[in-house]
PDB file of N, CA and C in Angstrom:
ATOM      1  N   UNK A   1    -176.879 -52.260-111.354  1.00  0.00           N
ATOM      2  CA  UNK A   1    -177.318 -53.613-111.114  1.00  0.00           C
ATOM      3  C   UNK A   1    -178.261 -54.117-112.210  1.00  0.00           C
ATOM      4  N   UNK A   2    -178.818 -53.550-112.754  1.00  0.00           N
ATOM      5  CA  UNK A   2    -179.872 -53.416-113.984  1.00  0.00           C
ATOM      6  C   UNK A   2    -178.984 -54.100-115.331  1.00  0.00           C
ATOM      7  N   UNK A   3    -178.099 -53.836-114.998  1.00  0.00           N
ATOM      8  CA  UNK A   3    -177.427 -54.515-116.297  1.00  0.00           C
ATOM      9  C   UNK A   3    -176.559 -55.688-116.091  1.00  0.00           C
ATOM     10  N   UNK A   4    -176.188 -56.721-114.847  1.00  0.00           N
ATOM     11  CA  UNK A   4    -176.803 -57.642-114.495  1.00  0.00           C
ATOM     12  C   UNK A   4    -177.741 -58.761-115.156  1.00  0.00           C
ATOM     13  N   UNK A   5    -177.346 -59.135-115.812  1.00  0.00           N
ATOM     14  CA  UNK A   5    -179.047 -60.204-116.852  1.00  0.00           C
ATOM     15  C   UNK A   5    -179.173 -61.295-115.811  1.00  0.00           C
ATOM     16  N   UNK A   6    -177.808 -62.061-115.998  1.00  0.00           N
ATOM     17  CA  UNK A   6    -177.545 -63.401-114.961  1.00  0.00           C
ATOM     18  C   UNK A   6    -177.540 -63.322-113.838  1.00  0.00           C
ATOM     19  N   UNK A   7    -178.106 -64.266-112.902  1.00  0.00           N
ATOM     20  CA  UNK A   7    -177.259 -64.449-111.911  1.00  0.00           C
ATOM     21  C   UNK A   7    -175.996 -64.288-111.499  1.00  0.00           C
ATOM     22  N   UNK A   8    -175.675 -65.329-112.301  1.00  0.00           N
ATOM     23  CA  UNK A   8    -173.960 -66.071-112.244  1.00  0.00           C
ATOM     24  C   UNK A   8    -173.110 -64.081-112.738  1.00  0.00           C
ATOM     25  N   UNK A   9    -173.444 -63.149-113.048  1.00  0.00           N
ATOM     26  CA  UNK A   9    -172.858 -61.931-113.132  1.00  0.00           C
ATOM     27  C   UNK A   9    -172.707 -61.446-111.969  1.00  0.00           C
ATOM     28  N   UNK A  10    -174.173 -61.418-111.783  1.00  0.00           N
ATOM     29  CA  UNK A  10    -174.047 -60.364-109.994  1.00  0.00           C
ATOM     30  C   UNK A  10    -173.199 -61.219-108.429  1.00  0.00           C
ATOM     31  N   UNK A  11    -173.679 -62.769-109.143  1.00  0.00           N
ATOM     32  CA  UNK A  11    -172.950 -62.745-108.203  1.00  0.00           C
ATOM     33  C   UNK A  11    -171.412 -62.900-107.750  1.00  0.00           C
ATOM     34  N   UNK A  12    -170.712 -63.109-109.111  1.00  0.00           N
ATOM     35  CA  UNK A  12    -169.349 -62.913-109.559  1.00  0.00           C
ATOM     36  C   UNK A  12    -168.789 -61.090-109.127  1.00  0.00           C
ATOM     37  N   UNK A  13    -169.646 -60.333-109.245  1.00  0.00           N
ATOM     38  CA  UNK A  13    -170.041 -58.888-109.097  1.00  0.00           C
ATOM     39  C   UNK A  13    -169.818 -58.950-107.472  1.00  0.00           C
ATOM     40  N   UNK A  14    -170.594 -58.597-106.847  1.00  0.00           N
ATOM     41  CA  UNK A  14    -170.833 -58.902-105.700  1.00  0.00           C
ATOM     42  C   UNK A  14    -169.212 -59.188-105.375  1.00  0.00           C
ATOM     43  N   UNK A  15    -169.324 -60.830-105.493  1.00  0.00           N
ATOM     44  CA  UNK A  15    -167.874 -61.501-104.790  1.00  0.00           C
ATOM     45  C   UNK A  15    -166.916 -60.371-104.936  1.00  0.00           C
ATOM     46  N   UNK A  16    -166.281 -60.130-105.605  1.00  0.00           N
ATOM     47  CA  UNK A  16    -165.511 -59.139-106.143  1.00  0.00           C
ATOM     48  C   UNK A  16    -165.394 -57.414-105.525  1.00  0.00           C
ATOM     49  N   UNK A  17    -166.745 -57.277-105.359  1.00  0.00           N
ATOM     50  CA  UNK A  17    -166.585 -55.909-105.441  1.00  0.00           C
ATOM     51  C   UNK A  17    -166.832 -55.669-103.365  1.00  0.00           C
ATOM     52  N   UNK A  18    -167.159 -57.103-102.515  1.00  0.00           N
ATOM     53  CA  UNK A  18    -167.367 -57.016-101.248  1.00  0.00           C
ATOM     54  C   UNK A  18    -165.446 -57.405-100.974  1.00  0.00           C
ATOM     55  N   UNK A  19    -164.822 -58.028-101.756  1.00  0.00           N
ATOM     56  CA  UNK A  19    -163.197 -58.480-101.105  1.00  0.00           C
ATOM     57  C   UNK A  19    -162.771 -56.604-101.414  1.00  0.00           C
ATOM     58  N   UNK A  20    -162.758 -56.335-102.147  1.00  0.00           N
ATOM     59  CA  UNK A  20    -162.107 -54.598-102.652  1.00  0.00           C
ATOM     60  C   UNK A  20    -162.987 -53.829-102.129  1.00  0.00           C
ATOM     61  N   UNK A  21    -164.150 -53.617-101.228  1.00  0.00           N
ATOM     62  CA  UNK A  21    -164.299 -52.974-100.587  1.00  0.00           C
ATOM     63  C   UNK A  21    -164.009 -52.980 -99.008  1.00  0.00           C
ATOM     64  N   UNK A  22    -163.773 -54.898 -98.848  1.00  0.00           N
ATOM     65  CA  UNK A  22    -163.436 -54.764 -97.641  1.00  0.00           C
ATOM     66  C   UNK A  22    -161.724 -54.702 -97.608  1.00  0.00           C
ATOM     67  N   UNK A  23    -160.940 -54.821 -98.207  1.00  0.00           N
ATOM     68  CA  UNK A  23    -159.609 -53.970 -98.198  1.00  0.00           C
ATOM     69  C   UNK A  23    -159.162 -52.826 -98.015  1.00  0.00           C
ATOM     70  N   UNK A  24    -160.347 -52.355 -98.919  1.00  0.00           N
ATOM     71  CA  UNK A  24    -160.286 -50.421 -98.690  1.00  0.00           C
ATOM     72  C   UNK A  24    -160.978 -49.525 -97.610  1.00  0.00           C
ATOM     73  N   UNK A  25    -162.496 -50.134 -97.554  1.00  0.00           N
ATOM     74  CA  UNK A  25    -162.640 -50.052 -96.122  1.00  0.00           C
ATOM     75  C   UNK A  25    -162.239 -49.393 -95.085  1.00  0.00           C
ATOM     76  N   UNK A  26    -162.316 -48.239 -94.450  1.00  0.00           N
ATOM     77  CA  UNK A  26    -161.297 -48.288 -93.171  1.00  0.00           C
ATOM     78  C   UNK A  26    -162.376 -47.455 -92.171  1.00  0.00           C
ATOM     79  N   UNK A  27    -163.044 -47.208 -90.794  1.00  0.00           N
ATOM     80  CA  UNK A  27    -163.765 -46.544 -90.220  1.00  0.00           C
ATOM     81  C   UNK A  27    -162.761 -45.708 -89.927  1.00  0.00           C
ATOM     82  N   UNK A  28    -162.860 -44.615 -90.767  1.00  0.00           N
ATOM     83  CA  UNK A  28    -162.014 -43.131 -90.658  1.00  0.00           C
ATOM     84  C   UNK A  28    -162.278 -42.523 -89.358  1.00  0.00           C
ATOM     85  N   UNK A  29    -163.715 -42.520 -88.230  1.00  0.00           N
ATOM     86  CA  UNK A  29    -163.687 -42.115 -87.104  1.00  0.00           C
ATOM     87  C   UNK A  29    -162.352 -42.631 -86.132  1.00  0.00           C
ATOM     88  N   UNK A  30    -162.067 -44.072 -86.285  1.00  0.00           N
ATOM     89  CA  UNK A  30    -161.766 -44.407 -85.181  1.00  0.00           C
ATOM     90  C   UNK A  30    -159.974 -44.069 -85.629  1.00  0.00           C
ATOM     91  N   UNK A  31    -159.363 -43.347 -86.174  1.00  0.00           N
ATOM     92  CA  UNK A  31    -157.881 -43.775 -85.651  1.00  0.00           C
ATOM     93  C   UNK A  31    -157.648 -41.992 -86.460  1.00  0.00           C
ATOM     94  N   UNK A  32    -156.044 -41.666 -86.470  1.00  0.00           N
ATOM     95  CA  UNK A  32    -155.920 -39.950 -86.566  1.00  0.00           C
ATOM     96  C   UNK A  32    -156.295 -40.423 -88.073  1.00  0.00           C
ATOM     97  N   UNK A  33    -155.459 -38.918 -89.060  1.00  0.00           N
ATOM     98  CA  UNK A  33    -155.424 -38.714 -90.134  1.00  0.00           C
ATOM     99  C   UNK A  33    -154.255 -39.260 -90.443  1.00  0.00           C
ATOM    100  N   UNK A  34    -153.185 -39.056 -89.598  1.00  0.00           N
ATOM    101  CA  UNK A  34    -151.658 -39.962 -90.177  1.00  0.00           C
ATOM    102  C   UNK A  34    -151.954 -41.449 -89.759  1.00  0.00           C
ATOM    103  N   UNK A  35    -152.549 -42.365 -89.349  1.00  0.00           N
ATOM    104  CA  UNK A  35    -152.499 -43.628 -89.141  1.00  0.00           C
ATOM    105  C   UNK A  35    -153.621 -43.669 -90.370  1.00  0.00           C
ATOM    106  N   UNK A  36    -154.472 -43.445 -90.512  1.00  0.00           N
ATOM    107  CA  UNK A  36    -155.157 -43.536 -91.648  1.00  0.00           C
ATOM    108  C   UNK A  36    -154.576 -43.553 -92.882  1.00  0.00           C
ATOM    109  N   UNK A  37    -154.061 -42.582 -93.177  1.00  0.00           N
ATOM    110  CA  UNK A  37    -152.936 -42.672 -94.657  1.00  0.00           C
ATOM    111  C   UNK A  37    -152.413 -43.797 -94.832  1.00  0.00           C
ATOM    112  N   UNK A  38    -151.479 -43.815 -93.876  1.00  0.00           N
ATOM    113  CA  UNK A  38    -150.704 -44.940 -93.939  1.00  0.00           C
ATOM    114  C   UNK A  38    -151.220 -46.277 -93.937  1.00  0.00           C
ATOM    115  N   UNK A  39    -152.479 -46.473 -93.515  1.00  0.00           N
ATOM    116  CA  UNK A  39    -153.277 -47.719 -93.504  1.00  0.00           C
ATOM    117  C   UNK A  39    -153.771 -48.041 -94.896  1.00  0.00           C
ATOM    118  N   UNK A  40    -154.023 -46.630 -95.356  1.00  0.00           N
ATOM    119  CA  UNK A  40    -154.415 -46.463 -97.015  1.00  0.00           C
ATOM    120  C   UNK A  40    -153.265 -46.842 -98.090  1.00  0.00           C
ATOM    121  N   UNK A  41    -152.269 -45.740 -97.827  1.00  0.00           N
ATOM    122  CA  UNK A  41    -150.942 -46.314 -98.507  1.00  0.00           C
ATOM    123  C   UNK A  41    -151.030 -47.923 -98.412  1.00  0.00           C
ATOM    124  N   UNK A  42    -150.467 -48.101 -97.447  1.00  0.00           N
ATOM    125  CA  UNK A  42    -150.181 -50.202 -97.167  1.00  0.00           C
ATOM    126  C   UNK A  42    -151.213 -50.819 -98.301  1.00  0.00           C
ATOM    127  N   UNK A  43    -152.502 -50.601 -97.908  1.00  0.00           N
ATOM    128  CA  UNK A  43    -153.720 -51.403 -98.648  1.00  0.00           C
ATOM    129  C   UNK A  43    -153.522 -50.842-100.188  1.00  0.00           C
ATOM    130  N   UNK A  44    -153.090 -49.824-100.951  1.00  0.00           N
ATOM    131  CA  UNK A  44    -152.937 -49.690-102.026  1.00  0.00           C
ATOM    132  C   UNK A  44    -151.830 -50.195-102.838  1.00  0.00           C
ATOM    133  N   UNK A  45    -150.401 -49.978-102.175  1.00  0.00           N
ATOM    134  CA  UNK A  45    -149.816 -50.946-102.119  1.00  0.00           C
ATOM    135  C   UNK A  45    -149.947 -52.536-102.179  1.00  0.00           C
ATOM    136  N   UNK A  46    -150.475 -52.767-101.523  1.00  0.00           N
ATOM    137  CA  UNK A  46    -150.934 -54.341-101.126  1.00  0.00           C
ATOM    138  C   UNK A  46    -151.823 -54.874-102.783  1.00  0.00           C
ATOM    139  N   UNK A  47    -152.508 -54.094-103.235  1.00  0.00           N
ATOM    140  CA  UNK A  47    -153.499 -53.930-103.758  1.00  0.00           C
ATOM    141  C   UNK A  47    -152.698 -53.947-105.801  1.00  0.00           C
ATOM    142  N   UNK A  48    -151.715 -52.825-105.537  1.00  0.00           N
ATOM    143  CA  UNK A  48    -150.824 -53.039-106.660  1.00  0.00           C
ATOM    144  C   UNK A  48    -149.904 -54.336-106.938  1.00  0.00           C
ATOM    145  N   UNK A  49    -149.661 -54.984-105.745  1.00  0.00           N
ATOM    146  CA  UNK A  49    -148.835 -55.923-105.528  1.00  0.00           C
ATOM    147  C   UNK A  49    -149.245 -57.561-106.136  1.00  0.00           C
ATOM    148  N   UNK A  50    -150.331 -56.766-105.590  1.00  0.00           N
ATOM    149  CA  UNK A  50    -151.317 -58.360-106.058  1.00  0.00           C
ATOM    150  C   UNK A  50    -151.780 -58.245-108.021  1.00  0.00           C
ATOM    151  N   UNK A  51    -152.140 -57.064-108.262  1.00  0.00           N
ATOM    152  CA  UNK A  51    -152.477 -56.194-109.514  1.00  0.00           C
ATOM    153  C   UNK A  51    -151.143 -57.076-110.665  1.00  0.00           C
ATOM    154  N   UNK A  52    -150.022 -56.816-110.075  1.00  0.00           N
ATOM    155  CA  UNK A  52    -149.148 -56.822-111.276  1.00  0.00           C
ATOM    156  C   UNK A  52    -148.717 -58.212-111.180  1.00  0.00           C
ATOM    157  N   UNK A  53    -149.060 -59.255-110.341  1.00  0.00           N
ATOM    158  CA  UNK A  53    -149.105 -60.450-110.759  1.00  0.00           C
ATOM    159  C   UNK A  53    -149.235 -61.021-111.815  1.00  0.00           C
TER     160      UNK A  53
END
């Protein structure tokens, strides 16, 4: 965050890095290990999809 000078960085920063964390995201307690994957797969997927635009 220190390297950051501007505002207008962090908070371009920020924006950015709260949408790709909330995609990836997932509360691993609540569901198995195979619904999890696959929730992971989809969102990486999803994630490439948008990427090679």
């Amino acid at each position: 965050m220190l390297r950051l000078r501007r505002m207008r960085s962090l908070q371009l920063f920020a924006a950015v890095h709260a949408s790709v964390h909330n995609h990836f995201n997932q509360d691993r307690n609540l569901s198995s290990r195979d619904i999890f994957k696959l929730n992971r797969a989809a969102a990486l997927a999803e994630w490439r999809q948008l990427g090679a635009a």
